[in-house]
PDB file of N, CA and C in Angstrom:
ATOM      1  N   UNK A   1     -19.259  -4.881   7.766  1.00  0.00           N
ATOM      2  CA  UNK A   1     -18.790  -4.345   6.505  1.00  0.00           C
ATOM      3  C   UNK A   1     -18.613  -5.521   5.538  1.00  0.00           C
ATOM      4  N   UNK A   2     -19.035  -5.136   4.427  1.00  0.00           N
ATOM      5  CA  UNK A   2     -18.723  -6.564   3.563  1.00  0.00           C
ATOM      6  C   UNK A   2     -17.165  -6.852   2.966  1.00  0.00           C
ATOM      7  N   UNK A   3     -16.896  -7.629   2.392  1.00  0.00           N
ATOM      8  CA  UNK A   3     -15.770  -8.089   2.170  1.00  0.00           C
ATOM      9  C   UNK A   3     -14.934  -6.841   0.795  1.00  0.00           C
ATOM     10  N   UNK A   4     -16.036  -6.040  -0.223  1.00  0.00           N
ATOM     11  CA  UNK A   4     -15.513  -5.596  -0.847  1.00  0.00           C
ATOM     12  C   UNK A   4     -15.217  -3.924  -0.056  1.00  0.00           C
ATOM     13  N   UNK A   5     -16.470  -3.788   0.650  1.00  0.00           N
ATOM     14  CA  UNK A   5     -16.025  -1.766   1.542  1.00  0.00           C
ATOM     15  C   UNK A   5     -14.451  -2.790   2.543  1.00  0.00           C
ATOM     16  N   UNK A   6     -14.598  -3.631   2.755  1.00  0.00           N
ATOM     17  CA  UNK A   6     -13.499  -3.985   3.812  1.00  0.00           C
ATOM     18  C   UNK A   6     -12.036  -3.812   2.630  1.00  0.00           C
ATOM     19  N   UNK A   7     -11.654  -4.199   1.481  1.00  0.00           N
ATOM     20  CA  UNK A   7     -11.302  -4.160   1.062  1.00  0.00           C
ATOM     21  C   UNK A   7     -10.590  -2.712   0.540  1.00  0.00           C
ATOM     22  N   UNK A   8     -11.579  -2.168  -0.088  1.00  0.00           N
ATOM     23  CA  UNK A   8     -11.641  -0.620  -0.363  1.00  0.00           C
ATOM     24  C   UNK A   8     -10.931  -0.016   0.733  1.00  0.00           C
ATOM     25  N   UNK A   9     -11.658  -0.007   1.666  1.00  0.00           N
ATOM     26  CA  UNK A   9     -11.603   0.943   3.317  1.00  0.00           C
ATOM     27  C   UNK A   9      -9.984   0.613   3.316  1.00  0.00           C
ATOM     28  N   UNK A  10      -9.334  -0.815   3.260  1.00  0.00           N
ATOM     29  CA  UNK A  10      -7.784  -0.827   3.380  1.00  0.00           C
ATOM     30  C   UNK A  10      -7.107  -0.064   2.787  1.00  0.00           C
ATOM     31  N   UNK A  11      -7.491   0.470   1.575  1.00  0.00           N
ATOM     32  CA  UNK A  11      -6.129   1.431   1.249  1.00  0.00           C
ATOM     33  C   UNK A  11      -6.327   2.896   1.427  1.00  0.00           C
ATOM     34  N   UNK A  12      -7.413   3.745   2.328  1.00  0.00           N
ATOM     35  CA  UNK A  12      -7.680   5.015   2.496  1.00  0.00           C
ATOM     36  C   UNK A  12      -6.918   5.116   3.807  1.00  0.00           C
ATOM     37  N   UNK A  13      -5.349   5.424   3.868  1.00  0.00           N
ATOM     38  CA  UNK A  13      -4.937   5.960   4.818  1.00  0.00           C
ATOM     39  C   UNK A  13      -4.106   4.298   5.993  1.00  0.00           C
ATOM     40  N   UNK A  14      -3.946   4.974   6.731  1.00  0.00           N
ATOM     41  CA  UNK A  14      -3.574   4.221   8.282  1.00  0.00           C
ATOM     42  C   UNK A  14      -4.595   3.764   8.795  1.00  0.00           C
ATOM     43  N   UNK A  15      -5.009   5.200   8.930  1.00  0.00           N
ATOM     44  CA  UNK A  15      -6.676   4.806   9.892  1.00  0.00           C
ATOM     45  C   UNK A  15      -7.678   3.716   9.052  1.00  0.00           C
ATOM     46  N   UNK A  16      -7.733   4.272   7.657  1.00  0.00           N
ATOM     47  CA  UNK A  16      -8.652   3.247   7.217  1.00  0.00           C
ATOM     48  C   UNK A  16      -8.063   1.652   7.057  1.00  0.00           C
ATOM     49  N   UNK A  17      -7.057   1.679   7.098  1.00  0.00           N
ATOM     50  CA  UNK A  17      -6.569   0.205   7.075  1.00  0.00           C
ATOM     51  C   UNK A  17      -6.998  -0.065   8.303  1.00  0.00           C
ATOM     52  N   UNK A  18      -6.795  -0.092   9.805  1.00  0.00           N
ATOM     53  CA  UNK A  18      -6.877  -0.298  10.879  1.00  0.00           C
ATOM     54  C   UNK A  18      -8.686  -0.277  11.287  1.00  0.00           C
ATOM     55  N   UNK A  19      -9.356   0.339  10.822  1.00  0.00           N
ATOM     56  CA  UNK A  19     -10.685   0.054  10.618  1.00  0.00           C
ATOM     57  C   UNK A  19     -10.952  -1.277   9.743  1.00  0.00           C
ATOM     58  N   UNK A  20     -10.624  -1.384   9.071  1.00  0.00           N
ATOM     59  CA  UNK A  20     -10.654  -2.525   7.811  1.00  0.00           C
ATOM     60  C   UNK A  20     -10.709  -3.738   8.831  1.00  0.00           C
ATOM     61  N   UNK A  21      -9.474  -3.732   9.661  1.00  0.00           N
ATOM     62  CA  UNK A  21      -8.881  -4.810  10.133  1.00  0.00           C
ATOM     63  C   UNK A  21      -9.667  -4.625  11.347  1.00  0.00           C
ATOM     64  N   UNK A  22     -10.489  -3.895  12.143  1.00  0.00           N
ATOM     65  CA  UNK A  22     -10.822  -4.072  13.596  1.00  0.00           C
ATOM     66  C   UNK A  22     -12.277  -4.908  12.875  1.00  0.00           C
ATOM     67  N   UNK A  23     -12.943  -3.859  12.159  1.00  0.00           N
ATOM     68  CA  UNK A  23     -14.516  -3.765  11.896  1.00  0.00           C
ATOM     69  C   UNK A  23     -14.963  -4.702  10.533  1.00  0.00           C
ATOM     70  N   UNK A  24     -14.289  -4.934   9.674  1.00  0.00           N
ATOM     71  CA  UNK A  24     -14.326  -5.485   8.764  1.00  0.00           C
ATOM     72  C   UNK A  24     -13.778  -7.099   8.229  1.00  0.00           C
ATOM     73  N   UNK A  25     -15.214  -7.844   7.428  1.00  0.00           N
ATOM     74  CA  UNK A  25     -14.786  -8.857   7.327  1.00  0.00           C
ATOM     75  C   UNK A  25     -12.835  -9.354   6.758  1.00  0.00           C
ATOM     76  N   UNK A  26     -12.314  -9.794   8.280  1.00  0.00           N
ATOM     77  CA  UNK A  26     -10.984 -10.129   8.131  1.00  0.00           C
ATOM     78  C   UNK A  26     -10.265 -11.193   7.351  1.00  0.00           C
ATOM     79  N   UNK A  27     -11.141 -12.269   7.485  1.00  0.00           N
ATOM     80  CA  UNK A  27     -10.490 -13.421   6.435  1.00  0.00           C
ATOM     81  C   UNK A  27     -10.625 -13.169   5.354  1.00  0.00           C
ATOM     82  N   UNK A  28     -12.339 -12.808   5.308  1.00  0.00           N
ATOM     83  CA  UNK A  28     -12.172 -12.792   3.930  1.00  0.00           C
ATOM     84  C   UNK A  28     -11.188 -11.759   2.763  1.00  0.00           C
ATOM     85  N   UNK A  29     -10.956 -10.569   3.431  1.00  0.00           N
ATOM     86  CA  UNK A  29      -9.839  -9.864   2.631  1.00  0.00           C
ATOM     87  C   UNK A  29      -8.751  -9.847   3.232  1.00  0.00           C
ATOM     88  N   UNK A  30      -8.497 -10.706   3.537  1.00  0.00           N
ATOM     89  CA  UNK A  30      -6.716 -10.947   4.253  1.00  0.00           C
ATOM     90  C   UNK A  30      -5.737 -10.504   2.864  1.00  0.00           C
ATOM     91  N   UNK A  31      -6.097 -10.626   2.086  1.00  0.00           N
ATOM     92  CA  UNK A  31      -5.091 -10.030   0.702  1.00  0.00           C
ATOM     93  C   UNK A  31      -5.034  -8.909   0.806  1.00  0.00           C
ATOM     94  N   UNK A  32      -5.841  -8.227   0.681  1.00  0.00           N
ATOM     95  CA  UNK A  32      -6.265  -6.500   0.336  1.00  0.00           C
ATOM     96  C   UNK A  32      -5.413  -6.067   1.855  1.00  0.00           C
ATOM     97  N   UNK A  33      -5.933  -6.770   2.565  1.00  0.00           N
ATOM     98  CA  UNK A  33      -5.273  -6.175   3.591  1.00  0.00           C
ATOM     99  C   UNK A  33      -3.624  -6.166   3.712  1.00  0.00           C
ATOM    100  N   UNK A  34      -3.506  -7.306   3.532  1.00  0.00           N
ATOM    101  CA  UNK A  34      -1.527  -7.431   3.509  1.00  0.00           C
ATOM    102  C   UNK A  34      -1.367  -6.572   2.302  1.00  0.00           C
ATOM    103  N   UNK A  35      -2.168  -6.288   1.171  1.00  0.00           N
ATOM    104  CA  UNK A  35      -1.619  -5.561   0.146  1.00  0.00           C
ATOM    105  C   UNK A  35      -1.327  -4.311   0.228  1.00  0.00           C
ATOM    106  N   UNK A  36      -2.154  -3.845   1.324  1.00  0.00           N
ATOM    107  CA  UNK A  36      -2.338  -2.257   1.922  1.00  0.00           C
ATOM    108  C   UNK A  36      -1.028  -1.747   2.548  1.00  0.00           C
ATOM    109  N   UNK A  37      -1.116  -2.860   3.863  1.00  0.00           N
ATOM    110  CA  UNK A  37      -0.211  -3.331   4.808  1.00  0.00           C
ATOM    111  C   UNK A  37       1.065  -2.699   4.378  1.00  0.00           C
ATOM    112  N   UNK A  38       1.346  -4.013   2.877  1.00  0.00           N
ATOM    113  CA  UNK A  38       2.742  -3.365   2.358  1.00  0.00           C
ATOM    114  C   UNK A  38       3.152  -2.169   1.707  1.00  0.00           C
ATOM    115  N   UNK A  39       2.378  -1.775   1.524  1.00  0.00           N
ATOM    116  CA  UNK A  39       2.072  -0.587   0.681  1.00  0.00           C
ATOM    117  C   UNK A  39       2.547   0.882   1.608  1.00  0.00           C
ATOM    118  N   UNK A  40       1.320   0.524   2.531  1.00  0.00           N
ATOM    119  CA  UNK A  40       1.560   1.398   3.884  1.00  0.00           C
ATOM    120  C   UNK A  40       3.307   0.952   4.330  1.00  0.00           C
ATOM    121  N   UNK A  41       3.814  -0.105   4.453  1.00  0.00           N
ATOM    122  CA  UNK A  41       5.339   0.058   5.035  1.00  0.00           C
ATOM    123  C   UNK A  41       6.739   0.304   3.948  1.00  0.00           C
ATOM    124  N   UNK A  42       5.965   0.217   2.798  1.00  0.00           N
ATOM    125  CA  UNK A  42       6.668   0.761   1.701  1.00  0.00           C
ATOM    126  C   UNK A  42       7.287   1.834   1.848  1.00  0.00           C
ATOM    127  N   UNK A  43       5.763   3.102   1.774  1.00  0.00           N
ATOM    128  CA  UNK A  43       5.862   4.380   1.416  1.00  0.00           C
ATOM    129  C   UNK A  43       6.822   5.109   2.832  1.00  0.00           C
ATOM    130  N   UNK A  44       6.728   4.229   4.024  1.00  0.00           N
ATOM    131  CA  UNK A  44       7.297   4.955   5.148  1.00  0.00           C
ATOM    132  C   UNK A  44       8.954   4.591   5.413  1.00  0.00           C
ATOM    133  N   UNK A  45       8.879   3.302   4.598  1.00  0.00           N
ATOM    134  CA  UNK A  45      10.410   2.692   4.445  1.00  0.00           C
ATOM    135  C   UNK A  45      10.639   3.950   3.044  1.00  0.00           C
ATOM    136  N   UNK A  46      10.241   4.131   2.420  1.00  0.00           N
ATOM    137  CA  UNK A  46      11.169   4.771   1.195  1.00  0.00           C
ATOM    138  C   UNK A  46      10.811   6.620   1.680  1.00  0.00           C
ATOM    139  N   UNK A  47      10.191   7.117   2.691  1.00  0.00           N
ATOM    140  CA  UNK A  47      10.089   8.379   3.583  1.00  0.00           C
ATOM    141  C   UNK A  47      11.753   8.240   4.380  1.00  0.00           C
ATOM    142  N   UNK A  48      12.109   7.008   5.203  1.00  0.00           N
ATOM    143  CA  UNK A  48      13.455   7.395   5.696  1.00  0.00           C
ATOM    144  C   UNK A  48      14.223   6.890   4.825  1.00  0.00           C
ATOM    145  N   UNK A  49      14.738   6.479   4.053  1.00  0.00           N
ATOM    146  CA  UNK A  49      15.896   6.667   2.353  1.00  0.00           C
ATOM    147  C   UNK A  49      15.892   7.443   1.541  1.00  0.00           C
ATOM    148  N   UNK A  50      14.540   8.625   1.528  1.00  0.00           N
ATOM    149  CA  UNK A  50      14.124   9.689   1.210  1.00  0.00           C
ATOM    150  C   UNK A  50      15.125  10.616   1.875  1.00  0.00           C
ATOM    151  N   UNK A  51      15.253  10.631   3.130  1.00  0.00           N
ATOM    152  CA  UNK A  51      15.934  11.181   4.523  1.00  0.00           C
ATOM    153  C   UNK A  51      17.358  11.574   4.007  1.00  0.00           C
ATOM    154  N   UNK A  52      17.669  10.107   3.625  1.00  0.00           N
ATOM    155  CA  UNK A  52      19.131  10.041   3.132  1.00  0.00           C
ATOM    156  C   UNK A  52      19.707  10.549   2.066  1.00  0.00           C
ATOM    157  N   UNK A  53      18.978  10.290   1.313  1.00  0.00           N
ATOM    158  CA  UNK A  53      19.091  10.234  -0.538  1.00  0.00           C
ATOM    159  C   UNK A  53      18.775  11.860  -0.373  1.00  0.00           C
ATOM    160  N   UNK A  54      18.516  12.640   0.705  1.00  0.00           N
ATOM    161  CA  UNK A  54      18.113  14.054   0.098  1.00  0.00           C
ATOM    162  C   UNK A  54      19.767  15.085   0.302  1.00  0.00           C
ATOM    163  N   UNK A  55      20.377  14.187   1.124  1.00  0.00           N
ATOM    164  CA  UNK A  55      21.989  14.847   1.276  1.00  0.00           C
ATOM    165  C   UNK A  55      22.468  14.610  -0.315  1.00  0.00           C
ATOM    166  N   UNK A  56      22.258  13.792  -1.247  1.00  0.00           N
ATOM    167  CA  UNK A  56      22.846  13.572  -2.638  1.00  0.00           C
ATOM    168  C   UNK A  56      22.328  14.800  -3.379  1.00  0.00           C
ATOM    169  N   UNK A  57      22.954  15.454  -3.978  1.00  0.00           N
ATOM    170  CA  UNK A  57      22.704  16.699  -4.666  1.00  0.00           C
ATOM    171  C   UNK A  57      22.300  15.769  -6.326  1.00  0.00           C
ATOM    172  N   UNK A  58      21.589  16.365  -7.002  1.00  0.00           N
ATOM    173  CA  UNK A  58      20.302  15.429  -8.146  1.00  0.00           C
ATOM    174  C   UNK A  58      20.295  14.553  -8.013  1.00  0.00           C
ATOM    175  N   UNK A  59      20.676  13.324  -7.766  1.00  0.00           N
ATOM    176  CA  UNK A  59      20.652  11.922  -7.435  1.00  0.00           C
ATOM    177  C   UNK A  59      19.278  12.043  -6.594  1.00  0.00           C
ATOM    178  N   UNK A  60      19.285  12.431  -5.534  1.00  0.00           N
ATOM    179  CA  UNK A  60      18.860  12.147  -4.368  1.00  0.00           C
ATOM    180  C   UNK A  60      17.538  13.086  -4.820  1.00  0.00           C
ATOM    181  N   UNK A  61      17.692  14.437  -4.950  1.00  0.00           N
ATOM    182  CA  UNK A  61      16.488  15.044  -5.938  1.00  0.00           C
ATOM    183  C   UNK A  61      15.668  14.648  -6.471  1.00  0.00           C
ATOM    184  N   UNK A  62      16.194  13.569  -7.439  1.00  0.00           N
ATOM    185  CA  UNK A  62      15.140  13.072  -8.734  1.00  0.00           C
ATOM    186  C   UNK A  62      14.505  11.315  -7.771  1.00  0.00           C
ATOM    187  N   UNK A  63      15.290  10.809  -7.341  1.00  0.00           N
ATOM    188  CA  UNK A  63      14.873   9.876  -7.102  1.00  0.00           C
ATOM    189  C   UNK A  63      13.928   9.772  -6.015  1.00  0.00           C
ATOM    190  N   UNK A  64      13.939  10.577  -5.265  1.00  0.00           N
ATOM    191  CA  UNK A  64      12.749  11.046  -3.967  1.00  0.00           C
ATOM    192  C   UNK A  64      11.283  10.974  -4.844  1.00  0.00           C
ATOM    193  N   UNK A  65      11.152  12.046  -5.856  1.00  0.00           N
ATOM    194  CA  UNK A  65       9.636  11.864  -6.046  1.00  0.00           C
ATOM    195  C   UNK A  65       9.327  10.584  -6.465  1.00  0.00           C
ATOM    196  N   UNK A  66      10.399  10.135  -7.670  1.00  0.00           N
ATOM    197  CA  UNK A  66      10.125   9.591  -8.668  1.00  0.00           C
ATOM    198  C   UNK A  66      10.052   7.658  -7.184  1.00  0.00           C
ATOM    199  N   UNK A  67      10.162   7.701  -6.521  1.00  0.00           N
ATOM    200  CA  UNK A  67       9.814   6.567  -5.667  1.00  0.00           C
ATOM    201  C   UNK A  67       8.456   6.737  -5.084  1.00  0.00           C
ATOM    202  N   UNK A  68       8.054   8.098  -4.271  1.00  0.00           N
ATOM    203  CA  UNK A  68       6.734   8.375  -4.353  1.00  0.00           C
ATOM    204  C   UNK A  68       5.757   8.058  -5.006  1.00  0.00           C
ATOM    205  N   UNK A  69       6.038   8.163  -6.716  1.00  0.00           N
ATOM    206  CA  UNK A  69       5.512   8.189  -7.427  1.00  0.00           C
ATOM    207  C   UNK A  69       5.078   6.674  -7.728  1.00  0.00           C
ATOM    208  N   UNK A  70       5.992   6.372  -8.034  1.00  0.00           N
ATOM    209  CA  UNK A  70       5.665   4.538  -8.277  1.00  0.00           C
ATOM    210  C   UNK A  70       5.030   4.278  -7.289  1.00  0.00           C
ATOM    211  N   UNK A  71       5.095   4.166  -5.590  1.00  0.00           N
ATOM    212  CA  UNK A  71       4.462   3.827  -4.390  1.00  0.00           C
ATOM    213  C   UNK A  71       2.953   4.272  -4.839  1.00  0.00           C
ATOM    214  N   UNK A  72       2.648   5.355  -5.015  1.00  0.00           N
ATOM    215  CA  UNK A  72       1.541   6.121  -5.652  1.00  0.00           C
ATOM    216  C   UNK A  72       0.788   4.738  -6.661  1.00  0.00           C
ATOM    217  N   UNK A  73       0.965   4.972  -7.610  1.00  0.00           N
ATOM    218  CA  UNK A  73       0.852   4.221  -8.760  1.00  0.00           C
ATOM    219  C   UNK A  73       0.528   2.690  -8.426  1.00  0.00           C
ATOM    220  N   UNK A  74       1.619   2.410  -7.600  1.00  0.00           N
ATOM    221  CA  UNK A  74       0.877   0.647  -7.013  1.00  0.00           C
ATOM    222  C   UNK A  74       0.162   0.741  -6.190  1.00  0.00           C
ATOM    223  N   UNK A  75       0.116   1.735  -5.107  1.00  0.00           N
ATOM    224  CA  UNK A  75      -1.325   2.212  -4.355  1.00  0.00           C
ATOM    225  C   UNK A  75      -2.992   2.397  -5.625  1.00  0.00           C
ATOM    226  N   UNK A  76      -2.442   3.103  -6.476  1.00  0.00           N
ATOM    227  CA  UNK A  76      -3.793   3.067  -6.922  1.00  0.00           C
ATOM    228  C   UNK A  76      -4.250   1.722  -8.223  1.00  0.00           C
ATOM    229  N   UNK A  77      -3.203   1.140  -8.608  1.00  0.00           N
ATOM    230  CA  UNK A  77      -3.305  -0.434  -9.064  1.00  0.00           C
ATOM    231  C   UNK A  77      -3.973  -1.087  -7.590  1.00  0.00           C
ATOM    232  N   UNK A  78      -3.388  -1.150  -6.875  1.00  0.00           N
ATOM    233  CA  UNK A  78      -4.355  -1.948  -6.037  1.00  0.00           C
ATOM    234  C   UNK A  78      -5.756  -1.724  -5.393  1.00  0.00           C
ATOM    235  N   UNK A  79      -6.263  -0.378  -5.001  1.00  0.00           N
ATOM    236  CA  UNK A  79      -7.471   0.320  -4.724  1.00  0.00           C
ATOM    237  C   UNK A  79      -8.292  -0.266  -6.208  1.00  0.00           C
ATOM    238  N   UNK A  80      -7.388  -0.375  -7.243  1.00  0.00           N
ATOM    239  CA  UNK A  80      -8.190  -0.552  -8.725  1.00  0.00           C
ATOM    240  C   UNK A  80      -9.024  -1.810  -8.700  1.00  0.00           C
ATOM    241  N   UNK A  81      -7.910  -2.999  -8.144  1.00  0.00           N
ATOM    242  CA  UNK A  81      -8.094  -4.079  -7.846  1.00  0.00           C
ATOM    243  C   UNK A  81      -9.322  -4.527  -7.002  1.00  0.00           C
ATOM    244  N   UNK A  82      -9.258  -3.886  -5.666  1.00  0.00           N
ATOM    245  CA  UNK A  82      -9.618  -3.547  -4.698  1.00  0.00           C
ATOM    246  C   UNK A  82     -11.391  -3.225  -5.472  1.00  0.00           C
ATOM    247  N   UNK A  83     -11.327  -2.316  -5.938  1.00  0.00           N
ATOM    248  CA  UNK A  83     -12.954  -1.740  -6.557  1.00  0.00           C
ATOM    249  C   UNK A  83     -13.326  -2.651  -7.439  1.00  0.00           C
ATOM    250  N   UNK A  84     -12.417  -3.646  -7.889  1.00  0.00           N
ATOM    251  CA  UNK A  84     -13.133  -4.533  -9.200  1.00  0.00           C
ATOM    252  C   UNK A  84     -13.282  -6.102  -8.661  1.00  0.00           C
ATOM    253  N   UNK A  85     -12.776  -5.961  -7.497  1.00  0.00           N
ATOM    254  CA  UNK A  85     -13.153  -7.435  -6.753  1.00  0.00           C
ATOM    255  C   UNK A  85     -11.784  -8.725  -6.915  1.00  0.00           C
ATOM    256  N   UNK A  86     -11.149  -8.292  -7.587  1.00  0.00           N
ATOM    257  CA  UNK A  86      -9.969  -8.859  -8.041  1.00  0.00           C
ATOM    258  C   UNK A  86      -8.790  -9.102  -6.782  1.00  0.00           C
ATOM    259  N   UNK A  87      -8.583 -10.468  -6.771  1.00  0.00           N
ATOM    260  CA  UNK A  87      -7.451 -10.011  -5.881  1.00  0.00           C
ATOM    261  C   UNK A  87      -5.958 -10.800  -7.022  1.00  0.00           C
ATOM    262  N   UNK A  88      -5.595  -9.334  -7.473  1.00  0.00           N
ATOM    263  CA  UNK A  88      -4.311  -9.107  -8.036  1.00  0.00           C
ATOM    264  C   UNK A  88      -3.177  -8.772  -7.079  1.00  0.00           C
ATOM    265  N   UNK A  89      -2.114  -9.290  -7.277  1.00  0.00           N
ATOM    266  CA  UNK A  89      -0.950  -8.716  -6.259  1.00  0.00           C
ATOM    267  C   UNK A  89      -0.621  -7.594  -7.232  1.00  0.00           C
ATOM    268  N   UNK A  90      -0.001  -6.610  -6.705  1.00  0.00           N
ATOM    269  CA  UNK A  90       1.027  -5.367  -7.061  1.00  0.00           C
ATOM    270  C   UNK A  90       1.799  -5.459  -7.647  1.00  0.00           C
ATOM    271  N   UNK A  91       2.186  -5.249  -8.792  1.00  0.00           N
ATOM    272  CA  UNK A  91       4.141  -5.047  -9.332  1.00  0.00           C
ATOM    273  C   UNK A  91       4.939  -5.015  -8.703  1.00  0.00           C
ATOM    274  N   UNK A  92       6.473  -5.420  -7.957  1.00  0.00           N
ATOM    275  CA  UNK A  92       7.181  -5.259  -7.398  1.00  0.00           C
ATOM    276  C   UNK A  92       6.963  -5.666  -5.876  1.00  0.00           C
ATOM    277  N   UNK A  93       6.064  -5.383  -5.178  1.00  0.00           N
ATOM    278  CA  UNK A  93       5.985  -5.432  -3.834  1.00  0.00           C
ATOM    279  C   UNK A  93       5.054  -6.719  -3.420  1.00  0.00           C
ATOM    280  N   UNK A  94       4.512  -6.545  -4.272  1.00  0.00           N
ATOM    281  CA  UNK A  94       2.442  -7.496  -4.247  1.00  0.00           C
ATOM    282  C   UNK A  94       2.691  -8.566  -3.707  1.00  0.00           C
ATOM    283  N   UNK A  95       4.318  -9.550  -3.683  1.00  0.00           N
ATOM    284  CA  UNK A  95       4.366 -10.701  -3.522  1.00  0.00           C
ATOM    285  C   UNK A  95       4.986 -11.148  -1.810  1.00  0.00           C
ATOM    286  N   UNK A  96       5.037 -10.098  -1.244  1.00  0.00           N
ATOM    287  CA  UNK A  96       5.502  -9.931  -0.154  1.00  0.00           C
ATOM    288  C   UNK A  96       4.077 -10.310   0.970  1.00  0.00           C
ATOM    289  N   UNK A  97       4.430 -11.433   2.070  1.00  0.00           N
ATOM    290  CA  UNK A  97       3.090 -11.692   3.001  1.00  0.00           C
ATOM    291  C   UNK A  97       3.821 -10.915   4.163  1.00  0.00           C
ATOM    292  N   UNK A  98       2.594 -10.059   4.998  1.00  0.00           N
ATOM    293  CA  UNK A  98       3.041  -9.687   6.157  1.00  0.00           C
ATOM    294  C   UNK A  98       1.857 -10.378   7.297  1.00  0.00           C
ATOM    295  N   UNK A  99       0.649 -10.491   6.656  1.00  0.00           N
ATOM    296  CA  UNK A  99      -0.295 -11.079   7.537  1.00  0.00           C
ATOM    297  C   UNK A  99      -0.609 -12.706   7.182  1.00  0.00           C
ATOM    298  N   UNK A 100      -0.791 -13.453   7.436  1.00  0.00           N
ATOM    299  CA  UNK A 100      -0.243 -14.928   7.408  1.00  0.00           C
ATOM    300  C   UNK A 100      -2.241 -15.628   7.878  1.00  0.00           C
TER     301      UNK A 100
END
């Protein structure tokens, strides 16, 4: 796989990250990949505070999607990235290394 489908392929899902990373050139998108990475442990870290925040009556309401939403949003800033060859970090999260 070349370095840019390796790239791409990281942010379609779990599975496609984990393809990315078995089958796909690894060094060369070691970014895309940690960018995914975090992305992917984002959305599942803010799924259990979701958990919590849903006992808060509107508090907890409004702020559930509206975290989705942003997670969303830097998911598709980076796929953007990702399709234009760019390696941009993310708003907020982008600066975080999980793969070294």
């Amino acid at each position: 796989m070349t370095k840019k489908g390796t790239d791409i392929v990281s942010y379609i899902t779990i599975v496609g990250w984990v393809i990315a990373l078995l089958c796909g050139t690894r060094e060369e998108s070691k970014f895309h990949l940690n960018q995914s990475l975090v992305l992917i442990l984002a959305n599942i870290i803010w799924g259990v505070i979701g958990k919590v925040l849903a006992f808060i009556p509107i508090i907890g309401w409004l702020a559930i999607p509206i975290g989705y939403l942003i997670i969303f949003v830097l998911w598709v800033m980076g796929l953007v990235y990702a399709l234009q060859g760019q390696e941009k970090a993310v708003p907020l999260i982008g600066g975080l290394k999980i793969l070294s």
